[in-house]
C-alpha atoms as a PDB file:
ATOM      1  CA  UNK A   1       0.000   0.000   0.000  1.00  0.00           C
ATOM      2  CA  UNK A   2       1.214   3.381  -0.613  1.00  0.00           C
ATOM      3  CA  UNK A   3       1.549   5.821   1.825  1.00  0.00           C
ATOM      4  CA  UNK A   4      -0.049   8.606   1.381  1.00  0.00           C
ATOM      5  CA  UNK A   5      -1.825  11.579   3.194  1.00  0.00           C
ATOM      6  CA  UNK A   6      -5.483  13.601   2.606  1.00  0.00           C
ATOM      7  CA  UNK A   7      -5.999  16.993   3.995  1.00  0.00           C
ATOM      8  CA  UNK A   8      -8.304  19.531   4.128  1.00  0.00           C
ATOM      9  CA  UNK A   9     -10.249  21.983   5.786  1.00  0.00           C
ATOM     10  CA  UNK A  10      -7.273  24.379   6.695  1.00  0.00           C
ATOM     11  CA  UNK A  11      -8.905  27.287   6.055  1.00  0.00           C
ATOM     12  CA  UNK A  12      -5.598  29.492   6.141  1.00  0.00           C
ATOM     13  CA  UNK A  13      -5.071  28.174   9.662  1.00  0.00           C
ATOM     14  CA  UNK A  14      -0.439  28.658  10.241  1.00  0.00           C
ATOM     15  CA  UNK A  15      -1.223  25.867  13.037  1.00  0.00           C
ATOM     16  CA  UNK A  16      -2.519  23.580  11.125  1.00  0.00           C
ATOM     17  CA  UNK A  17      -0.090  23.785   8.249  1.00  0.00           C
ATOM     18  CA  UNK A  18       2.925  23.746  10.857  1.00  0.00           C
ATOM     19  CA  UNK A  19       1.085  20.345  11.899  1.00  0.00           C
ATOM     20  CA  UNK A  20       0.986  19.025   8.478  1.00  0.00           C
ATOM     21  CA  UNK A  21       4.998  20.323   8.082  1.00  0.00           C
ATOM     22  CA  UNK A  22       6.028  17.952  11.413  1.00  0.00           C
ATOM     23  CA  UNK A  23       3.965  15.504   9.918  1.00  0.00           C
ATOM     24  CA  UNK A  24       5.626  15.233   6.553  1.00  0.00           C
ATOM     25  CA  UNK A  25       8.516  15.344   8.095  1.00  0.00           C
ATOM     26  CA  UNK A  26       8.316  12.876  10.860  1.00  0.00           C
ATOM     27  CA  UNK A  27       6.610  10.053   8.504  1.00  0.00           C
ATOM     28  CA  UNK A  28       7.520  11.007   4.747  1.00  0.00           C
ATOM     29  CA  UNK A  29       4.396  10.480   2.643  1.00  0.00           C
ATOM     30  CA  UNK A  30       4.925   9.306  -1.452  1.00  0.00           C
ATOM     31  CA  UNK A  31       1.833  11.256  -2.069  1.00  0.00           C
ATOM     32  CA  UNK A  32      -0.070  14.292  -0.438  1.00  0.00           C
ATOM     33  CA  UNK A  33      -3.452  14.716  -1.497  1.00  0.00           C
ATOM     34  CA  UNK A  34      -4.619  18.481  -1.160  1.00  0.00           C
ATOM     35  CA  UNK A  35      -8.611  18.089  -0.991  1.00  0.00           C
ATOM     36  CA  UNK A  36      -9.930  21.738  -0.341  1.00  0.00           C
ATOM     37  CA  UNK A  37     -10.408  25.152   1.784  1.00  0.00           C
ATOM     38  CA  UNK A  38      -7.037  25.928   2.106  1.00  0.00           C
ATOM     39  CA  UNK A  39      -7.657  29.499   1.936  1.00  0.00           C
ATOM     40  CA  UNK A  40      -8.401  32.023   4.110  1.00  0.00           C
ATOM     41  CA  UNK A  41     -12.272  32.395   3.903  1.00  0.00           C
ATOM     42  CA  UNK A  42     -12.885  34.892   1.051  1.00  0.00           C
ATOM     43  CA  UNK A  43     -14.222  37.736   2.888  1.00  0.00           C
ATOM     44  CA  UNK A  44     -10.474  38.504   4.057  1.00  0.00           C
ATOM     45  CA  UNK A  45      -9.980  38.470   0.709  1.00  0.00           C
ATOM     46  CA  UNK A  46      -6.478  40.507   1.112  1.00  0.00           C
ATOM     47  CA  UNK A  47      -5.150  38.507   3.952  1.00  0.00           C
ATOM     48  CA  UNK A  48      -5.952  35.136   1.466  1.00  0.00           C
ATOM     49  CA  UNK A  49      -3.560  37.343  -0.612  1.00  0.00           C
ATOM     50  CA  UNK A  50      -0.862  37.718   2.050  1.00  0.00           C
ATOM     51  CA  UNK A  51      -1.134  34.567   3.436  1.00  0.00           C
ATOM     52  CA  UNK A  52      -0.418  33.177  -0.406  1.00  0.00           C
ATOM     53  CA  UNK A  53       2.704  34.917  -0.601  1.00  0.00           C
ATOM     54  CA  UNK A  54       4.183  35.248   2.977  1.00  0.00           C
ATOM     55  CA  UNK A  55       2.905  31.888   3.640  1.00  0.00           C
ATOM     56  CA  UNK A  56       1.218  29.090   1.522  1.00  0.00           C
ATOM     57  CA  UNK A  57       4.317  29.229  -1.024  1.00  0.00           C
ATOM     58  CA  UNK A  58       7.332  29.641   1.784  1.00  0.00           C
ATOM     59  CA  UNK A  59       6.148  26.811   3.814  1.00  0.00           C
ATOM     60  CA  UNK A  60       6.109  24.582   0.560  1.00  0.00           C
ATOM     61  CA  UNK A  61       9.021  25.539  -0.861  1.00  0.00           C
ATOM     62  CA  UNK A  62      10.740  24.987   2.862  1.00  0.00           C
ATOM     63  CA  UNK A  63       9.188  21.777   2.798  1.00  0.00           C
ATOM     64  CA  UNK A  64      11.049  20.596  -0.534  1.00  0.00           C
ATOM     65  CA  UNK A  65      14.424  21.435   0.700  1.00  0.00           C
ATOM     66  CA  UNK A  66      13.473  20.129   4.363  1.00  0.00           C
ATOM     67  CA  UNK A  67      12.801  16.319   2.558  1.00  0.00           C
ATOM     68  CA  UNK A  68      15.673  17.350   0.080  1.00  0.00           C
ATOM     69  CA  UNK A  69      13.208  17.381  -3.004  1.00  0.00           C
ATOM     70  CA  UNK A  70      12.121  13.938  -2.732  1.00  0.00           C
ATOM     71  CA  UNK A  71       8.378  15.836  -1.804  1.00  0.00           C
ATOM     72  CA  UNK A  72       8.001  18.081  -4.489  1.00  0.00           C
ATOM     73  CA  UNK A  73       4.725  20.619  -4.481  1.00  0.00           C
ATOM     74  CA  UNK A  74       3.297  21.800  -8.129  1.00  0.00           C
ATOM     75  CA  UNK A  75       2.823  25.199  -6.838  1.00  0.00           C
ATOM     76  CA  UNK A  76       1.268  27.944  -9.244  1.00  0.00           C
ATOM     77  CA  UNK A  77       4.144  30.884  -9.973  1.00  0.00           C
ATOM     78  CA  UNK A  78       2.972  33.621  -7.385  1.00  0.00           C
ATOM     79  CA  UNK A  79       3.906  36.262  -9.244  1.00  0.00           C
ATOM     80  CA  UNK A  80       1.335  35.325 -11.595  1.00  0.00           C
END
């Protein structure tokens, strides 16, 4: 069996993605399966926008190099 991780239901939450970060890290996953409401809700529509750039992407990015690119996230360019 593969092994794999599901999440969802973030909602923007640092807490939860520093969870998910330990997680990953403590019991490397071949697969992580990104299911929805990641995001900020939308009526902080210009935190969602910070959070994208100070956050979402850094934590990713930190997370390749952290499992030395063996994880690797298909991230949309944020500059885009």
């Amino acid at each position: 069996m593969i092994n794999c991780i599901f999440i969802s239901d973030l909602h923007g939450h640092r807490d939860r993605y520093e969870k998910l970060v330990r997680e990953i890290n403590e019991n490397p996953p071949r697969i992580v399966f990104f299911g929805g409401d990641l995001l900020p809700h939308s009526f902080h529509r210009r935190f969602e926008e910070d959070f994208l750039e100070d956050f979402f992407y850094k934590i990713f990015l930190k997370l390749k190099d952290e499992t030395e690119g063996t994880l690797s996230p298909c991230l949309p360019d944020p500059g885009q």
